[in-house]
Protein backbone atom coordinates (compact mmCIF):
# COMPACT_ATOMS: atom_id res chain seq x y z
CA UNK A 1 -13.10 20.12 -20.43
CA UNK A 2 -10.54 17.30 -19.09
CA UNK A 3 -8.89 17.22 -22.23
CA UNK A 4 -8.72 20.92 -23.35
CA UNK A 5 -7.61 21.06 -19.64
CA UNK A 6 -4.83 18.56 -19.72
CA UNK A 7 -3.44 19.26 -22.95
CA UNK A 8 -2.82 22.86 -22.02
CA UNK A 9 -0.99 21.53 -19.16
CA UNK A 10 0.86 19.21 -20.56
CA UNK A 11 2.05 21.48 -23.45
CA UNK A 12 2.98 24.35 -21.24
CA UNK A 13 5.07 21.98 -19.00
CA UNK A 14 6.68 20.45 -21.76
CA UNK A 15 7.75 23.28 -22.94
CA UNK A 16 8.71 24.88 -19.65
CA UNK A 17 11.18 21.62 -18.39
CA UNK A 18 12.61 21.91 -22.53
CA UNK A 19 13.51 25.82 -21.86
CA UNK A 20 14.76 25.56 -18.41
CA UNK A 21 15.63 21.69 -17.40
CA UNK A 22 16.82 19.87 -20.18
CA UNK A 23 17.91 16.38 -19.84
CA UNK A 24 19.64 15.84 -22.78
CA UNK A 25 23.81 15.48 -23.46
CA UNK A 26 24.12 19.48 -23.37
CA UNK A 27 24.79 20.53 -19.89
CA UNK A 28 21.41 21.88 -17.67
CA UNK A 29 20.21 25.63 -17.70
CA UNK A 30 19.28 25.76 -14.07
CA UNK A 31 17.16 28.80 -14.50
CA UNK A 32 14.82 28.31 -11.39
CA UNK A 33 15.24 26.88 -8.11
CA UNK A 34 12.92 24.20 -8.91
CA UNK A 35 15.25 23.04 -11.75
CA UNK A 36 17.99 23.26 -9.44
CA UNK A 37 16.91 21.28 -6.68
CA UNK A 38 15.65 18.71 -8.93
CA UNK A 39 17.84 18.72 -11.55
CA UNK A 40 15.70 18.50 -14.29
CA UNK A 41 14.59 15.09 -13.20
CA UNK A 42 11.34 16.11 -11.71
CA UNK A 43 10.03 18.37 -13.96
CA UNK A 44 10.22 15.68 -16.56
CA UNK A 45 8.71 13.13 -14.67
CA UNK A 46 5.88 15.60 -14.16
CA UNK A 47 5.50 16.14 -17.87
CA UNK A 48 5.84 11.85 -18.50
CA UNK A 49 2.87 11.73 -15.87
CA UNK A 50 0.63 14.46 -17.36
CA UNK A 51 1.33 12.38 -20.90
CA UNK A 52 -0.26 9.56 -19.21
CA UNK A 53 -2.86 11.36 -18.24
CA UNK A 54 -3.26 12.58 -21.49
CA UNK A 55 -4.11 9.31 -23.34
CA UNK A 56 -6.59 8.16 -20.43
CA UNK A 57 -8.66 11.35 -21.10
CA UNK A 58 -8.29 11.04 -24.82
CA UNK A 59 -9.64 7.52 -24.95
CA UNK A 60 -12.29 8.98 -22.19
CA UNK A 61 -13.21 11.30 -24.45
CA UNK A 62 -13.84 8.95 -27.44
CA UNK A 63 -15.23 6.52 -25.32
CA UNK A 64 -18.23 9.13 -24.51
CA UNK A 65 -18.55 9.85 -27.69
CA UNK A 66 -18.43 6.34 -29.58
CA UNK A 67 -18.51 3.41 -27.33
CA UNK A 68 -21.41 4.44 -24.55
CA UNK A 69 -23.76 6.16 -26.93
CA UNK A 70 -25.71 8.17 -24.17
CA UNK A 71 -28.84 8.95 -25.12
CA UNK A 72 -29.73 12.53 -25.84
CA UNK A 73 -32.27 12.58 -22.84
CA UNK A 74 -29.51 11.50 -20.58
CA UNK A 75 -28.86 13.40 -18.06
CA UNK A 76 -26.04 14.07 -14.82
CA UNK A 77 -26.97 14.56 -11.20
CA UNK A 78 -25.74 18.31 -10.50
CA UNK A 79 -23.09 16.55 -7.73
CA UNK A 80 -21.66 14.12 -10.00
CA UNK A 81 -20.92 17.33 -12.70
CA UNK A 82 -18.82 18.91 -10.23
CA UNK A 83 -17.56 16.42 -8.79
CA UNK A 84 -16.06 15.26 -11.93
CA UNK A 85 -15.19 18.55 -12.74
CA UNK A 86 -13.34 19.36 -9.51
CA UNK A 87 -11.18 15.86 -9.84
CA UNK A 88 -10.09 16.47 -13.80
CA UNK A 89 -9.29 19.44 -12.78
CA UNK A 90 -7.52 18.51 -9.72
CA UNK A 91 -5.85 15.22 -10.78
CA UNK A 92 -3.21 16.55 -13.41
CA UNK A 93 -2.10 18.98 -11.19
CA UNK A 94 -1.49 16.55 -8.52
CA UNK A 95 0.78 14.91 -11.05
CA UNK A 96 2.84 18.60 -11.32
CA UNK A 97 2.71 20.15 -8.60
CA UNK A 98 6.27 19.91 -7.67
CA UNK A 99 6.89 22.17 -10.86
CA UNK A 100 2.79 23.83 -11.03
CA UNK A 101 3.35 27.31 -10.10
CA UNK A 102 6.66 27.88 -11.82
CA UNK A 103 4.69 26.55 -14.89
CA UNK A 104 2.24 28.68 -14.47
CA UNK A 105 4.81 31.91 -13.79
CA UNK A 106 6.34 30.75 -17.22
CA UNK A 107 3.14 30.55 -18.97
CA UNK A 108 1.96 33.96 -18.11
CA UNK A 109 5.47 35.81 -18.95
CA UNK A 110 5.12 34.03 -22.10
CA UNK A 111 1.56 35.55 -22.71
CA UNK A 112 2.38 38.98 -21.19
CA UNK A 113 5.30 38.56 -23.94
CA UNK A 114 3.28 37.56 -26.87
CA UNK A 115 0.79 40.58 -25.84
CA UNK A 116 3.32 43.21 -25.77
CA UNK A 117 6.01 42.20 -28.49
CA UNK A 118 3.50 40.52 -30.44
CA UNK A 119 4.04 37.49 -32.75
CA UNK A 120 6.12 38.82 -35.42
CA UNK A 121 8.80 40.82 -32.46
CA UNK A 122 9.19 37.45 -30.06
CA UNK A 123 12.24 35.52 -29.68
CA UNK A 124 12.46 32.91 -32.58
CA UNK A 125 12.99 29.47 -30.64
CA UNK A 126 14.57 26.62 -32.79
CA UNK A 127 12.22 23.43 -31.54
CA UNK A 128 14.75 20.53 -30.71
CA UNK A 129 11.79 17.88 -31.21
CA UNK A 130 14.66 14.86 -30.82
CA UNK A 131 15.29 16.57 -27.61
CA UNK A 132 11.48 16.93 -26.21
CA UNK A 133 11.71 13.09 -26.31
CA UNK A 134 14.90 12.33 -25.61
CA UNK A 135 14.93 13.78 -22.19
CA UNK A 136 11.62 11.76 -21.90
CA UNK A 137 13.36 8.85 -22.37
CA UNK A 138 16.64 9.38 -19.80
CA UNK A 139 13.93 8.45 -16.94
CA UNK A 140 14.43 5.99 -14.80
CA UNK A 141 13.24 2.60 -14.41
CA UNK A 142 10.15 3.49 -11.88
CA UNK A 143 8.24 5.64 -14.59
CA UNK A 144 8.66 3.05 -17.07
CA UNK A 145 7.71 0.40 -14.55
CA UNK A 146 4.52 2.76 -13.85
CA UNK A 147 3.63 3.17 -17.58
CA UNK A 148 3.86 -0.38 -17.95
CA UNK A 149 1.26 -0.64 -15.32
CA UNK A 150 -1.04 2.30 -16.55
CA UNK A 151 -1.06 0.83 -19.88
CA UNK A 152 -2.09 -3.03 -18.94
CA UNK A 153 -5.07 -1.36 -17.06
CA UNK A 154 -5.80 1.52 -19.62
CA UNK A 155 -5.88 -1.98 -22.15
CA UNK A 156 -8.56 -3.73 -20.14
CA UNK A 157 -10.57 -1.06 -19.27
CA UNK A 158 -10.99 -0.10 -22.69
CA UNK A 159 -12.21 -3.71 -23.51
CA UNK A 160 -14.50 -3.40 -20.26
CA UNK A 161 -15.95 -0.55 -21.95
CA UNK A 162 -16.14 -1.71 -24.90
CA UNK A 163 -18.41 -3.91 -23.47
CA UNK A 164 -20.58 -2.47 -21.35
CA UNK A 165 -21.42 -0.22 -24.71
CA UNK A 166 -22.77 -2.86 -26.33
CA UNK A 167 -24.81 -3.80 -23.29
CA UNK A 168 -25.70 -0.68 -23.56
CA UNK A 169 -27.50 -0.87 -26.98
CA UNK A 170 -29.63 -3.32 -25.73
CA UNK A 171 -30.75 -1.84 -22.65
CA UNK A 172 -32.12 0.88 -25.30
CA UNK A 173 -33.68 -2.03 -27.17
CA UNK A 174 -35.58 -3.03 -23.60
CA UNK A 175 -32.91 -5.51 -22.51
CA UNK A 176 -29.96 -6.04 -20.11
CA UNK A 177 -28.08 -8.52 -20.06
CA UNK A 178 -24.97 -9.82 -17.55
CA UNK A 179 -21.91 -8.48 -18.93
CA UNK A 180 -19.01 -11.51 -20.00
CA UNK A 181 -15.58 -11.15 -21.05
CA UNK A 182 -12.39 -10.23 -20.12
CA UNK A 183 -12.00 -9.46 -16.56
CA UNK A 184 -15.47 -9.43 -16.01
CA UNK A 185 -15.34 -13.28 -15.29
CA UNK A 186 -13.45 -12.64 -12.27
CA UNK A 187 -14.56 -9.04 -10.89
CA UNK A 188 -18.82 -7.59 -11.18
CA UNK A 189 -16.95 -4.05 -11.98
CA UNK A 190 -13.69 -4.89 -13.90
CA UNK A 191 -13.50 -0.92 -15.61
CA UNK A 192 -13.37 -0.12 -11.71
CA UNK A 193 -10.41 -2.24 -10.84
CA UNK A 194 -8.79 -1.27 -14.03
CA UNK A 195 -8.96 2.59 -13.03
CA UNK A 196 -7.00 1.51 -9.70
CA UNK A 197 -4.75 -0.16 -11.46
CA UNK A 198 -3.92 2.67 -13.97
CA UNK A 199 -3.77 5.24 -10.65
CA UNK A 200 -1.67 2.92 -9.43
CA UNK A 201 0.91 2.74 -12.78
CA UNK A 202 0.75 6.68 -11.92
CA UNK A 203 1.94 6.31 -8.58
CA UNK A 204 4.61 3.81 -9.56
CA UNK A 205 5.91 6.06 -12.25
CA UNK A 206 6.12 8.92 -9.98
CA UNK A 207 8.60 7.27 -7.65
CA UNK A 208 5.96 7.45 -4.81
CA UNK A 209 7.85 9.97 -3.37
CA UNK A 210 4.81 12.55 -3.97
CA UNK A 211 2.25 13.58 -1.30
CA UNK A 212 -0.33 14.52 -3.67
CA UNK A 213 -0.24 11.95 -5.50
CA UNK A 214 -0.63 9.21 -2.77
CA UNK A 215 -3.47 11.53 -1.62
CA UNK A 216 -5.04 11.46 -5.64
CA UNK A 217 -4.03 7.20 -5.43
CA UNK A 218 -6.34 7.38 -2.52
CA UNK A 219 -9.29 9.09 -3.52
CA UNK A 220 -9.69 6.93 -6.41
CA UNK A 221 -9.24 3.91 -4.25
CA UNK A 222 -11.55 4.69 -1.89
CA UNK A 223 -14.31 5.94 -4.46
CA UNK A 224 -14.11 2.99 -6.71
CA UNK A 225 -14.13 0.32 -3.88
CA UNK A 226 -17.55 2.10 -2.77
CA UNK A 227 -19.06 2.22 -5.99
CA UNK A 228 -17.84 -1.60 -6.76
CA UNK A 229 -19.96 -2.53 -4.07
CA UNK A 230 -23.32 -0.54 -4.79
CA UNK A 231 -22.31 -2.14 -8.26
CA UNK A 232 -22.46 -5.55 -6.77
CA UNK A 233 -25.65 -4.82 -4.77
CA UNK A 234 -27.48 -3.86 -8.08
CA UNK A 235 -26.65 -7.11 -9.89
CA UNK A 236 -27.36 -9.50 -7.33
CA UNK A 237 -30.70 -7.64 -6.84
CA UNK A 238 -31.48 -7.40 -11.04
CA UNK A 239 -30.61 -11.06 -11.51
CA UNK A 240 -31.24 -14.44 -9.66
CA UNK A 241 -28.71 -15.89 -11.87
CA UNK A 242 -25.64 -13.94 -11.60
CA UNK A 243 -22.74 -15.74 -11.37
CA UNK A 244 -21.51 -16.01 -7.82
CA UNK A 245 -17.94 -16.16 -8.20
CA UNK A 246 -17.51 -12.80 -9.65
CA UNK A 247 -16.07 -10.82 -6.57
CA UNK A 248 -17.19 -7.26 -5.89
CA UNK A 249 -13.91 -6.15 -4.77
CA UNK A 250 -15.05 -4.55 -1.65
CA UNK A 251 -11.66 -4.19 -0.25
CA UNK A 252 -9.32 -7.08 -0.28
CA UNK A 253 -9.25 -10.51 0.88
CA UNK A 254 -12.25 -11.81 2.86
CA UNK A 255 -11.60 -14.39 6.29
CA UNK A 256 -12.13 -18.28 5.90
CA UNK A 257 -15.31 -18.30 7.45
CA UNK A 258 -17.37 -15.56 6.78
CA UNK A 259 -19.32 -16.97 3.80
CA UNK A 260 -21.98 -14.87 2.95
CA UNK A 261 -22.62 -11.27 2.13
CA UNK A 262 -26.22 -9.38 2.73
CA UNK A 263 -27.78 -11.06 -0.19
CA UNK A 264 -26.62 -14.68 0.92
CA UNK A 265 -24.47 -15.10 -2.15
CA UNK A 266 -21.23 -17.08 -1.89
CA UNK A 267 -18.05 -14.98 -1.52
CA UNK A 268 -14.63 -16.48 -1.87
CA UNK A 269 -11.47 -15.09 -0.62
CA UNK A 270 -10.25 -11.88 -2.83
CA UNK A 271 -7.10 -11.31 -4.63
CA UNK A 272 -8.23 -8.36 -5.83
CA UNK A 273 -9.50 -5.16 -4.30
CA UNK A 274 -11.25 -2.14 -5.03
CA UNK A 275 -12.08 -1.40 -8.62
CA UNK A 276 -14.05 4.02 -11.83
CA UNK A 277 -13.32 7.19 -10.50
CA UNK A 278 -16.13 10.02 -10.67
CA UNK A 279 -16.36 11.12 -14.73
């Protein structure tokens, strides 16, 4: 559903800021007010976000499929369905909603036009492919600066992933063991922190100038550093030996002086807060 979703999305945005805002040498077609205002500029930063997007839910997608290996008896809570269906559906339009409804105004003339004319009648269009990425590429230095930072935590949390899949397997074989590796030697939910920190490559690459997207930044935030901690609750309670430098990331940098949390276990000052949104 994300992906089917986002790729729709994506292509109809693409193709939208190609027909009416082109950034490349020719001069721009300022067909809407949107394009005017903006000058192109934000339409294409909307379609360089919902790319983003793009590869996390692909690698989502295969993760599901090849790296978790639910079981066939596995099964969702009701809430956490639509919960995850309300955010994938709500999280790549945060990242174009400057441009969203004159998308979708172009999409459906584009239909009603297919409908009526039909295939054969329509407007040939010439695709400038060198174009649909060179316009990509006359961004500015924030978006690359953001995808930078989206792909450094889309990296790790792969790894992390990778695994807690194999942990996985033997929790089907009647085991479960401590997870080790990567940033799990410094964080008990290091997928979690790397979500943040791919939210947060989103934010950067939007320019932060974006409402919705500070309030999508935020809702991640706050749901990850809430399920770090139940996270962190669960391990000190399933093991006596868990190692007690790993920090739940529970929301930043503890005092000198407060030493202990509700199971008694050691936590040191964090440099590293918060850390997987609802799937």
């Amino acid at each position: 559903m994300a992906v089917v979703w986002t790729t729709l999305l994506l292509l109809a945005t693409w193709l939208y800021a190609h027909r009416t805002a082109p950034l490349a040498t020719e001069p721009l077609l300022y067909s809407t007010v949107a394009s005017h205002l903006t000058g192109g500029y934000l339409v294409w930063r909307s379609v360089f976000l919902l790319l983003l997007m793009e590869v996390q839910v692909m690698r989502r997608l295969y993760e599901t499929i090849y790296v978790f290996n639910y079981s066939r008896s596995a099964r969702m809570h009701v809430f956490g369905y639509l919960t995850g269906l309300f955010f994938y559906t709500a999280a790549p339009l945060s990242l174009c909603c400057v441009c969203a409804p004159e998308v979708f105004k172009f999409a459906a003339n584009q239909l009603k036009e297919f409908i009526v004319k039909g295939k054969n009648q329509m407007l040939v269009v010439e695709h400038d492919w060198g174009g649909y990425v060179y316009s990509l590429m006359k961004l500015g230095w924030p978006s690359w600066l953001g995808a930078a930072i989206f792909i450094w935590g889309w990296i790790h949390q792969h790894r992390c992933h990778s695994i807690l899949g194999l942990l996985r397997e033997q929790e089907q074989e009647g085991e479960y063991g401590i997870p080790h590796g990567d940033w799990f030697e410094v964080v008990s939910s290091p997928h979690y922190l790397a979500e943040i920190v791919i939210y947060g490559g989103l934010l950067v690459a939007s320019g932060g100038s974006d409402l919705t997207i500070w309030l999508l930044f935020g809702f991640v935030t706050s749901n990850l550093i809430f399920a770090a901690a139940e996270t962190q609750r669960w391990y000190l309670h399933k093991f006596d030996n868990y190692p007690t430098n790993r920090k739940s990331g529970r929301g930043g940098r503890r005092l000198p002086g407060v030493p202990k949390d509700e199971f008694g276990v050691k936590t040191i000052q964090s440099e590293l807060s918060g850390v997987n949104t609802v799937y």
